[in-house]
N, C-alpha and C. Protein backbone atom coordinates (compact mmCIF):
# COMPACT_ATOMS: atom_id res chain seq x y z
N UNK A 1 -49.89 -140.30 15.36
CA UNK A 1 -51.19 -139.67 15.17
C UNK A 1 -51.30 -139.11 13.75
N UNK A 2 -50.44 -138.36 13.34
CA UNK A 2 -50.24 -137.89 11.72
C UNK A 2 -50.29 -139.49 10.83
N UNK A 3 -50.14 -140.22 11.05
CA UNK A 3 -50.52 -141.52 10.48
C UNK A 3 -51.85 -141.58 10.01
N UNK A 4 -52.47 -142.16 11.29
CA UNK A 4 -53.48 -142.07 11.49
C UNK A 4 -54.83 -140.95 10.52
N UNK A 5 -54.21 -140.15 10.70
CA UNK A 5 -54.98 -138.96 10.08
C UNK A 5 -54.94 -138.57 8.38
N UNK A 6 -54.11 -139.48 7.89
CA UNK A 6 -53.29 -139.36 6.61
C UNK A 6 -54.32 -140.24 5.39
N UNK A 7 -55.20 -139.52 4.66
CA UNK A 7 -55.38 -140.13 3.70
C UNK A 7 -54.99 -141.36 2.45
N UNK A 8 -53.70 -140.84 2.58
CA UNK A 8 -52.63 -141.83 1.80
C UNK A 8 -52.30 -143.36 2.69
N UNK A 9 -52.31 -143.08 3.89
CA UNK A 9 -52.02 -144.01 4.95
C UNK A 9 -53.49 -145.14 4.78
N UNK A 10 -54.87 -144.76 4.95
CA UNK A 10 -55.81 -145.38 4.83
C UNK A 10 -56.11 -145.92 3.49
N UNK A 11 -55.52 -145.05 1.98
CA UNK A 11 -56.03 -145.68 0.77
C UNK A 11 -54.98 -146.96 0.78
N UNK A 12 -53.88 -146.45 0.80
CA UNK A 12 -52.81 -147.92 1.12
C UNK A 12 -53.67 -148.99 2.10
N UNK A 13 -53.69 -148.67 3.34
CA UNK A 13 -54.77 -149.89 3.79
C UNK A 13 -55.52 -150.58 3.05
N UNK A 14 -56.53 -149.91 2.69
CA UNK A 14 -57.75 -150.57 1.60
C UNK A 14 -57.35 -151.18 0.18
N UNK A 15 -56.16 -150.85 -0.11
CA UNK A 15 -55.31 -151.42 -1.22
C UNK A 15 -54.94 -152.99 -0.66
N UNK A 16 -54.28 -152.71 -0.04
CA UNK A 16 -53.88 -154.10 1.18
C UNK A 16 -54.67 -154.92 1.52
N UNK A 17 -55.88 -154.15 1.96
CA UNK A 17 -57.06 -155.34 2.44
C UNK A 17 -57.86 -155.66 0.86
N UNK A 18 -58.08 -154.98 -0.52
CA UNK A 18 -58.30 -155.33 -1.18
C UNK A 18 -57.69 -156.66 -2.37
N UNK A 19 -56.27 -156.50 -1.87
CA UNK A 19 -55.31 -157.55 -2.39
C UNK A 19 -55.53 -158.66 -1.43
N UNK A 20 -55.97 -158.57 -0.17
CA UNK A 20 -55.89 -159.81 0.59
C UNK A 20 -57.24 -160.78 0.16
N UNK A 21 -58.25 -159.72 -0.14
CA UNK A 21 -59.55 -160.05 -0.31
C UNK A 21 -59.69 -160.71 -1.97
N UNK A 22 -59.37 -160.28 -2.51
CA UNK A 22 -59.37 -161.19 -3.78
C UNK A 22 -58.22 -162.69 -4.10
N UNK A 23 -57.26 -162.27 -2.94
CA UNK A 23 -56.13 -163.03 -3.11
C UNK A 23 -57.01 -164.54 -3.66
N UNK A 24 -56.23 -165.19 -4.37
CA UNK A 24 -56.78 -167.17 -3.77
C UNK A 24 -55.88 -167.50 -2.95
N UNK A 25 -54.70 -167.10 -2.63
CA UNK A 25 -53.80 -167.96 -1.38
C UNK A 25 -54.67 -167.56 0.02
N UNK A 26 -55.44 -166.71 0.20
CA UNK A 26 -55.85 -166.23 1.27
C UNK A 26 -56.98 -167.60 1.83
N UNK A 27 -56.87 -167.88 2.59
CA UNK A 27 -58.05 -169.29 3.07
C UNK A 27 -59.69 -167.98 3.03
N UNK A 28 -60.57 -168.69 2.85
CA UNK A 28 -61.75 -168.03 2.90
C UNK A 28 -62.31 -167.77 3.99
N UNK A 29 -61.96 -168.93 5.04
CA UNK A 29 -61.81 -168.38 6.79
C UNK A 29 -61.66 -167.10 7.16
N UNK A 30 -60.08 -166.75 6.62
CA UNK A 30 -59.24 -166.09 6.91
C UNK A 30 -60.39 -164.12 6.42
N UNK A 31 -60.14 -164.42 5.65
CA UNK A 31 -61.46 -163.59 4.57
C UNK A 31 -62.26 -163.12 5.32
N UNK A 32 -63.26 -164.18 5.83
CA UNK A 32 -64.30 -164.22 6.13
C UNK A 32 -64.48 -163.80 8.19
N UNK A 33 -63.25 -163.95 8.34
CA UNK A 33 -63.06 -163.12 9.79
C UNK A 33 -62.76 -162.38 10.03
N UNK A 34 -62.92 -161.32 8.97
CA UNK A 34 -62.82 -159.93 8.60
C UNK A 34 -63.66 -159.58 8.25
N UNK A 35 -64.52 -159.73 7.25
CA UNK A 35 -65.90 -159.41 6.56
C UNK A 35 -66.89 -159.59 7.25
N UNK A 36 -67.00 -160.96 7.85
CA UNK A 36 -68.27 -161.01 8.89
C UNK A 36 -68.30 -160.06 9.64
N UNK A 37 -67.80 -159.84 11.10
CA UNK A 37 -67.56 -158.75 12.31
C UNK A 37 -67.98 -157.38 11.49
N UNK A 38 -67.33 -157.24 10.13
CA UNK A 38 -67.35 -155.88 9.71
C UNK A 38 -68.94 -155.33 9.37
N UNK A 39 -69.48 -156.36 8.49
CA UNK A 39 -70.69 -156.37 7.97
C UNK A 39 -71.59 -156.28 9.21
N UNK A 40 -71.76 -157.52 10.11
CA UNK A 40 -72.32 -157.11 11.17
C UNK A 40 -73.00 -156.13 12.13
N UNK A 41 -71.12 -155.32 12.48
CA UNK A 41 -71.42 -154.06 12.63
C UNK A 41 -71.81 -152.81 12.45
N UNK A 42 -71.88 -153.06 10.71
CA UNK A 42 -72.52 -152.09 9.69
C UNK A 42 -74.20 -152.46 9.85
N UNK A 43 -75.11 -153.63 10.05
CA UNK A 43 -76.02 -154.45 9.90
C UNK A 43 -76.64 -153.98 10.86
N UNK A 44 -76.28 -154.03 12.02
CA UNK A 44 -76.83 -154.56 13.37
C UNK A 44 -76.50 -153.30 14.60
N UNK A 45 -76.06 -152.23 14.41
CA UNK A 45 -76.27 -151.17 14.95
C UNK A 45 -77.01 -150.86 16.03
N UNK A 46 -78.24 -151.36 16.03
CA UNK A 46 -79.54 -151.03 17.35
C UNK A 46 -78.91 -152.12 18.12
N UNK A 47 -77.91 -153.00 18.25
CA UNK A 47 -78.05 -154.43 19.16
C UNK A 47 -77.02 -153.88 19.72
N UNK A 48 -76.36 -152.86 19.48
CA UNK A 48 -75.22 -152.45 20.01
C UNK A 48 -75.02 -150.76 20.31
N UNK A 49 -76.27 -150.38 21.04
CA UNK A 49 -76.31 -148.59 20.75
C UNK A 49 -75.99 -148.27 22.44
N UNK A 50 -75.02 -148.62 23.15
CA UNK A 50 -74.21 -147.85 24.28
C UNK A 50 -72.54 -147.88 23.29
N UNK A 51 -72.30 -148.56 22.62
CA UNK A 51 -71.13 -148.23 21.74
C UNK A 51 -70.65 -147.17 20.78
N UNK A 52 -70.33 -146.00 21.45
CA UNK A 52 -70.33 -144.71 20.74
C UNK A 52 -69.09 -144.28 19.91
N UNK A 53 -69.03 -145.91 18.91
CA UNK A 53 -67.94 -145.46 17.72
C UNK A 53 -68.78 -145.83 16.90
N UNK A 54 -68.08 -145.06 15.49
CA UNK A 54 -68.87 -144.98 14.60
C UNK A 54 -68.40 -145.89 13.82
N UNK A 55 -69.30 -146.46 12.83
CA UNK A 55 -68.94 -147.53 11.60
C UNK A 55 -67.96 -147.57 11.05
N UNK A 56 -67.84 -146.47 10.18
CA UNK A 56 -66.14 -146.31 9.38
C UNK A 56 -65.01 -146.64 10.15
N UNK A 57 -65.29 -146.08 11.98
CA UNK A 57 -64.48 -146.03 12.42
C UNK A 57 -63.73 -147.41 12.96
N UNK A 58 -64.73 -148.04 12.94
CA UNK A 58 -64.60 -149.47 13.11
C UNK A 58 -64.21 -150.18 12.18
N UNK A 59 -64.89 -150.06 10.88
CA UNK A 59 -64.11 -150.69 9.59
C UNK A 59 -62.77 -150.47 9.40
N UNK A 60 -62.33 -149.16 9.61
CA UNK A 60 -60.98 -148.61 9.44
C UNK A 60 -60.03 -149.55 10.39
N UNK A 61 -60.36 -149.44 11.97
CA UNK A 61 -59.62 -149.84 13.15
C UNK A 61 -59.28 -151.64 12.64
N UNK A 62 -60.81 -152.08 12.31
CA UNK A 62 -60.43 -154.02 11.42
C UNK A 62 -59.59 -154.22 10.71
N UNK A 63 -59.62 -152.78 9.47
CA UNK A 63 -58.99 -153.15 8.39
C UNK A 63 -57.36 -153.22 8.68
N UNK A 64 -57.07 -151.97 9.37
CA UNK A 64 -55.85 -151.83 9.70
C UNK A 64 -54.68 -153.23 10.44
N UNK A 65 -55.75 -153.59 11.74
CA UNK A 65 -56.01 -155.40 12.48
C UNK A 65 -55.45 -156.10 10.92
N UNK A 66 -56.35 -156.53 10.21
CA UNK A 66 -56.77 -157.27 9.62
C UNK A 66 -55.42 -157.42 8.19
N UNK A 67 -55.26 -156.37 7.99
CA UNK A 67 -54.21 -156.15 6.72
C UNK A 67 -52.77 -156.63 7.77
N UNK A 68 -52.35 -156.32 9.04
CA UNK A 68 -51.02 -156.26 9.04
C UNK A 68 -50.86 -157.98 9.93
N UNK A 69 -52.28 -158.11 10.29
CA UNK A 69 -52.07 -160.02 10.63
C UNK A 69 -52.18 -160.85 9.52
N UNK A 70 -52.57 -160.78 8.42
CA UNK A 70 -52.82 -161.48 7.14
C UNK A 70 -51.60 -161.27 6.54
N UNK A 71 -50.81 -160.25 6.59
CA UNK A 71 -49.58 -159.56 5.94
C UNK A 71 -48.59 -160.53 6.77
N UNK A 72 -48.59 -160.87 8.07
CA UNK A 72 -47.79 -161.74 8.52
C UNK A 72 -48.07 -162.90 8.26
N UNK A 73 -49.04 -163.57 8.31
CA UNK A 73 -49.16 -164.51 7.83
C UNK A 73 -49.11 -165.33 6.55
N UNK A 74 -49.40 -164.38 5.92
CA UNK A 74 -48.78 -164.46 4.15
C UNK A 74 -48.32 -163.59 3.51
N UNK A 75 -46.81 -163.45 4.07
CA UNK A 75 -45.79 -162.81 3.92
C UNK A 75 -45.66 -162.57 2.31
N UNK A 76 -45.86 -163.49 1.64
CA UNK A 76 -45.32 -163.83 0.31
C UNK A 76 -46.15 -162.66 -0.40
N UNK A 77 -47.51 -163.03 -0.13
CA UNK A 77 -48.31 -161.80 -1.19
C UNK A 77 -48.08 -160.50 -1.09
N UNK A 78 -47.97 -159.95 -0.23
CA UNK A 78 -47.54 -158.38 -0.67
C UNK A 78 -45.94 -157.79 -0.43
């Protein structure tokens, strides 16, 4: 939970997902099944209002997803 709650813990994330996101080894698929869902849910809000999490909180929960399956999968880049 102190993880979780840790500033340093989330800028490292976004470091991570920012290296994955510019990467070129990264397939644009790969990219792009992260960004879509995310944007979406930032977008489209009223299509989804019995869902009582909030945006960031959701971006955060992807990014976190998103950085440590890409991190396995292309081990090499970070």
């Amino acid at each position: 939970m102190r993880k979780l709650l840790s500033l340093r813990h989330w800028r490292n994330t976004f470091v991570r997902i920012y290296r994955l996101l510019v990467s070129k080894e990264v397939l644009l698929r790969d990219k792009l099944f992260f960004i879509i869902p995310v944007i979406l849910y930032w977008v489209l809000p009223d299509v989804l209002p019995y869902l009582p999490v909030d945006d960031i909180a959701v971006t955060m929960i992807a990014a976190e997803w998103f950085a440590r399956i890409m991190e396995k999968k292309y081990n090499k880049l970070i």
